[in-house]
Protein backbone atom coordinates (compact mmCIF):
# COMPACT_ATOMS: atom_id res chain seq x y z
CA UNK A 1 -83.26 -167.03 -80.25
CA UNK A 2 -86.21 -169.00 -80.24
CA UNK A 3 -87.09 -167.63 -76.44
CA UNK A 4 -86.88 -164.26 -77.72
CA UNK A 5 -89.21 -164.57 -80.99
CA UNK A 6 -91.89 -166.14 -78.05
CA UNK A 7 -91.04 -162.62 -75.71
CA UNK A 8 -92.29 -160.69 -79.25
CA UNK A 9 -95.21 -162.74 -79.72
CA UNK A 10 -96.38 -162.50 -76.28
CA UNK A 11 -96.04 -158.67 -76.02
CA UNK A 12 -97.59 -158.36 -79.30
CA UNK A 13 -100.52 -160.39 -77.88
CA UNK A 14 -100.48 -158.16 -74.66
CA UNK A 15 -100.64 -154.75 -77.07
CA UNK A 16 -103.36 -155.68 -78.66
CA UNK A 17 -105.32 -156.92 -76.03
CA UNK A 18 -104.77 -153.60 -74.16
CA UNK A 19 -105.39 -151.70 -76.98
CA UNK A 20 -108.79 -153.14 -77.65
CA UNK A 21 -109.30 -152.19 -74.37
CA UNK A 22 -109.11 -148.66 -74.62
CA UNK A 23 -111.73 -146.30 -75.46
CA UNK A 24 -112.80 -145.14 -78.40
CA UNK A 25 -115.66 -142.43 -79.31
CA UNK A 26 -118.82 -143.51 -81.01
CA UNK A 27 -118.82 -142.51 -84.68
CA UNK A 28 -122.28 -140.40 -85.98
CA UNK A 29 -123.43 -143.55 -87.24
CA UNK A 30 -123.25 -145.41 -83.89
CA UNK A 31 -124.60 -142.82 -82.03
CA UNK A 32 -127.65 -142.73 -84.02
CA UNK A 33 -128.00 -146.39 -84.01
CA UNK A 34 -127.46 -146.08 -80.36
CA UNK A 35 -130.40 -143.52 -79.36
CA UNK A 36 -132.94 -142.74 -82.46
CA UNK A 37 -135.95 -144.15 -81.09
CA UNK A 38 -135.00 -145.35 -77.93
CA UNK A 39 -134.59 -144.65 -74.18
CA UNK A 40 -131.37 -143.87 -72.45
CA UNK A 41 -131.01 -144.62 -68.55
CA UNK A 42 -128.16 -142.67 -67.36
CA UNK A 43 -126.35 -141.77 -64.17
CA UNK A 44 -125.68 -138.31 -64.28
CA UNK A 45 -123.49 -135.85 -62.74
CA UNK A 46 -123.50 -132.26 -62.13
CA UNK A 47 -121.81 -131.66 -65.46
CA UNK A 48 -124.78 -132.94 -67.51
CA UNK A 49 -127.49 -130.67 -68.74
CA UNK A 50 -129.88 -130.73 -65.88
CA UNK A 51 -126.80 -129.54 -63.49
CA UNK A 52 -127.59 -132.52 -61.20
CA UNK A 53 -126.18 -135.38 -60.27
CA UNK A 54 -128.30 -139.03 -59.95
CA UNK A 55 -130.61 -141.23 -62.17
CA UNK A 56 -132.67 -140.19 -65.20
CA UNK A 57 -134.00 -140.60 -68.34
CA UNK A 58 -134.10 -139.42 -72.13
CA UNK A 59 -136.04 -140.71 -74.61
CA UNK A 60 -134.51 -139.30 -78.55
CA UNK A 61 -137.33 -139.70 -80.40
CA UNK A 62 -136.37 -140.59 -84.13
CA UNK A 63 -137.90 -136.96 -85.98
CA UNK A 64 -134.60 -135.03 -83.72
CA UNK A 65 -137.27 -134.55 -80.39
CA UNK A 66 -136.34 -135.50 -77.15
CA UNK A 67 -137.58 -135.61 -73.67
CA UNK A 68 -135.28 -135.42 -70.81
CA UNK A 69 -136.46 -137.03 -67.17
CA UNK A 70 -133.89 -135.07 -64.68
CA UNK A 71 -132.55 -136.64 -61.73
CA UNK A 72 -134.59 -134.33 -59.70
CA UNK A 73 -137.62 -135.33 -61.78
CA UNK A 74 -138.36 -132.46 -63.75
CA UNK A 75 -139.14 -132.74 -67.77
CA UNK A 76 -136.72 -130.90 -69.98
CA UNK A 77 -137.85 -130.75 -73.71
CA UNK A 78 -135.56 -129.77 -76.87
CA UNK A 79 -134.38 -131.19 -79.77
CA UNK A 80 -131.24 -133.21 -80.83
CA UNK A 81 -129.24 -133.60 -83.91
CA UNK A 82 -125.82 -135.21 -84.74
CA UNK A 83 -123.00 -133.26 -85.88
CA UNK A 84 -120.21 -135.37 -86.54
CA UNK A 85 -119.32 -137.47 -83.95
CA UNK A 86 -121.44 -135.50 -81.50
CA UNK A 87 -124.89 -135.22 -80.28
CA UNK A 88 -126.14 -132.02 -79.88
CA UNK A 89 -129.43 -131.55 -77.59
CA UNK A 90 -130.82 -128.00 -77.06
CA UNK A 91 -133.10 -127.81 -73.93
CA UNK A 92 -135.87 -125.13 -73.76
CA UNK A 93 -135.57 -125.34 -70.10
CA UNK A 94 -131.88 -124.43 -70.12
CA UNK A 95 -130.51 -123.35 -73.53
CA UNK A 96 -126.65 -123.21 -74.68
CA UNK A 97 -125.27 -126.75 -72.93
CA UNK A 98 -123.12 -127.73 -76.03
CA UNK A 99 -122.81 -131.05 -77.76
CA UNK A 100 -121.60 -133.94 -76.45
CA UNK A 101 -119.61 -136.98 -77.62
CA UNK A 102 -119.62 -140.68 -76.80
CA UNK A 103 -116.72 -142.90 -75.00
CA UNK A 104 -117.36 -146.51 -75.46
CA UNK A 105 -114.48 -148.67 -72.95
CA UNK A 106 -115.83 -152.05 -73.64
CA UNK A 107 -119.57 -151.84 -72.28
CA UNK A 108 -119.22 -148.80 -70.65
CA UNK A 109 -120.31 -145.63 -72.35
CA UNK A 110 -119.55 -142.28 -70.53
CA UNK A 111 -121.28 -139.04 -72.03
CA UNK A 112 -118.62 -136.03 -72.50
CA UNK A 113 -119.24 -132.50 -72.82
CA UNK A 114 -117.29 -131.91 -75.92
CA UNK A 115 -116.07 -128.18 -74.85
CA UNK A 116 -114.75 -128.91 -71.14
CA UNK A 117 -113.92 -132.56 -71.33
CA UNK A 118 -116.08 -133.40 -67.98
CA UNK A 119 -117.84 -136.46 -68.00
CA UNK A 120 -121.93 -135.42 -67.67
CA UNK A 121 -122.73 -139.16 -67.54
CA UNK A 122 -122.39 -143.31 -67.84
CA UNK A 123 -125.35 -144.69 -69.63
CA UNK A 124 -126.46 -147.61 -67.69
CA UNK A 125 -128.87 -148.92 -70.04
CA UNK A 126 -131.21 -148.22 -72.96
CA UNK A 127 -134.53 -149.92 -74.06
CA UNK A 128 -136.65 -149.30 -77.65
CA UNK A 129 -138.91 -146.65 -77.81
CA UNK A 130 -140.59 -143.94 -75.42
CA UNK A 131 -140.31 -146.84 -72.51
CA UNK A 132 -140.71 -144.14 -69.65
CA UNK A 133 -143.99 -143.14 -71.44
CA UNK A 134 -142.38 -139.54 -71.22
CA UNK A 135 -145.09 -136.39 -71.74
CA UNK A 136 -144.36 -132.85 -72.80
C-alpha cells in the first residue's frame, strides 16, 4: 500500500513538472510588457513578414509605431496594436501579413502567424528602447 501511495506521488510530481514545461501563449498584457518600448532580436524564417529567413530587428515603439530591420537589411515601417492575445503589425512595405501570437516554452518564445500556424520566428533577445538606433 504504502509503495503504491509513493508511485502516485511521484507521477503527480512528474505531471506537473512536464506540464510546466509546456507552452503557453503570452496573454495581451505580457505581450505588451514584452515589446512597448523595446527592441526585439529575432531569427526569422520565411514565414515572417519580410518573407526571409535570418537575423533582424524590430523596435515597437510605445505610441503603436514600429520599425522593422529585415534579415536582408531593408527597413519596413507600420504600425502595431494588440488584439487580444495577438500582435498585429501592418507594414507599408508589404500590407495584409496578419497578426501574430506568442509561444513562451520556458525561455524560448517562438512568433506564430495566427492564420496558418507557421512559426515566422524565435526571439533571441530584446533590449529597452530604439537600441538599433532604427530611422524611417
Amino acid at each position: 500500500m504504502r509503495s503504491v501511495a509513493c508511485a502516485i506521488i511521484v507521477t503527480s510530481g512528474v505531471a506537473g513538472l512536464i506540464g510546466s514545461a509546456l507552452a503557453a501563449d503570452m496573454t495581451a498584457a505580457e505581450i505588451k510588457a514584452f515589446l512597448s518600448g523595446k527592441t526585439t532580436y529575432l531569427e526569422a524564417t520565411t514565414a515572417s513578414a519580410s518573407g526571409q529567413a535570418g537575423q533582424g530587428a524590430i523596435y515597437w515603439a510605445e505610441d503603436g509605431t514600429a520599425l522593422y530591420k529585415t534579415p536582408t537589411g531593408a527597413m519596413f515601417h507600420g504600425k502595431w496594436e494588440i488584439k487580444g492575445n495577438t500582435n498585429c503589425a501592418e507594414w507599408k512595405e508589404r500590407p495584409n501579413t496578419g497578426c501574430v501570437r506568442y509561444d513562451k516554452t520556458g525561455d524560448v518564445i517562438t512568433v506564430i502567424d495566427v492564420a496558418s500556424g507557421q512559426a515566422r520566428a524565435k526571439i533571441l533577445k530584446t533590449a529597452p528602447g530604439n537600441a538599433e538606433k532604427l530611422a524611417p
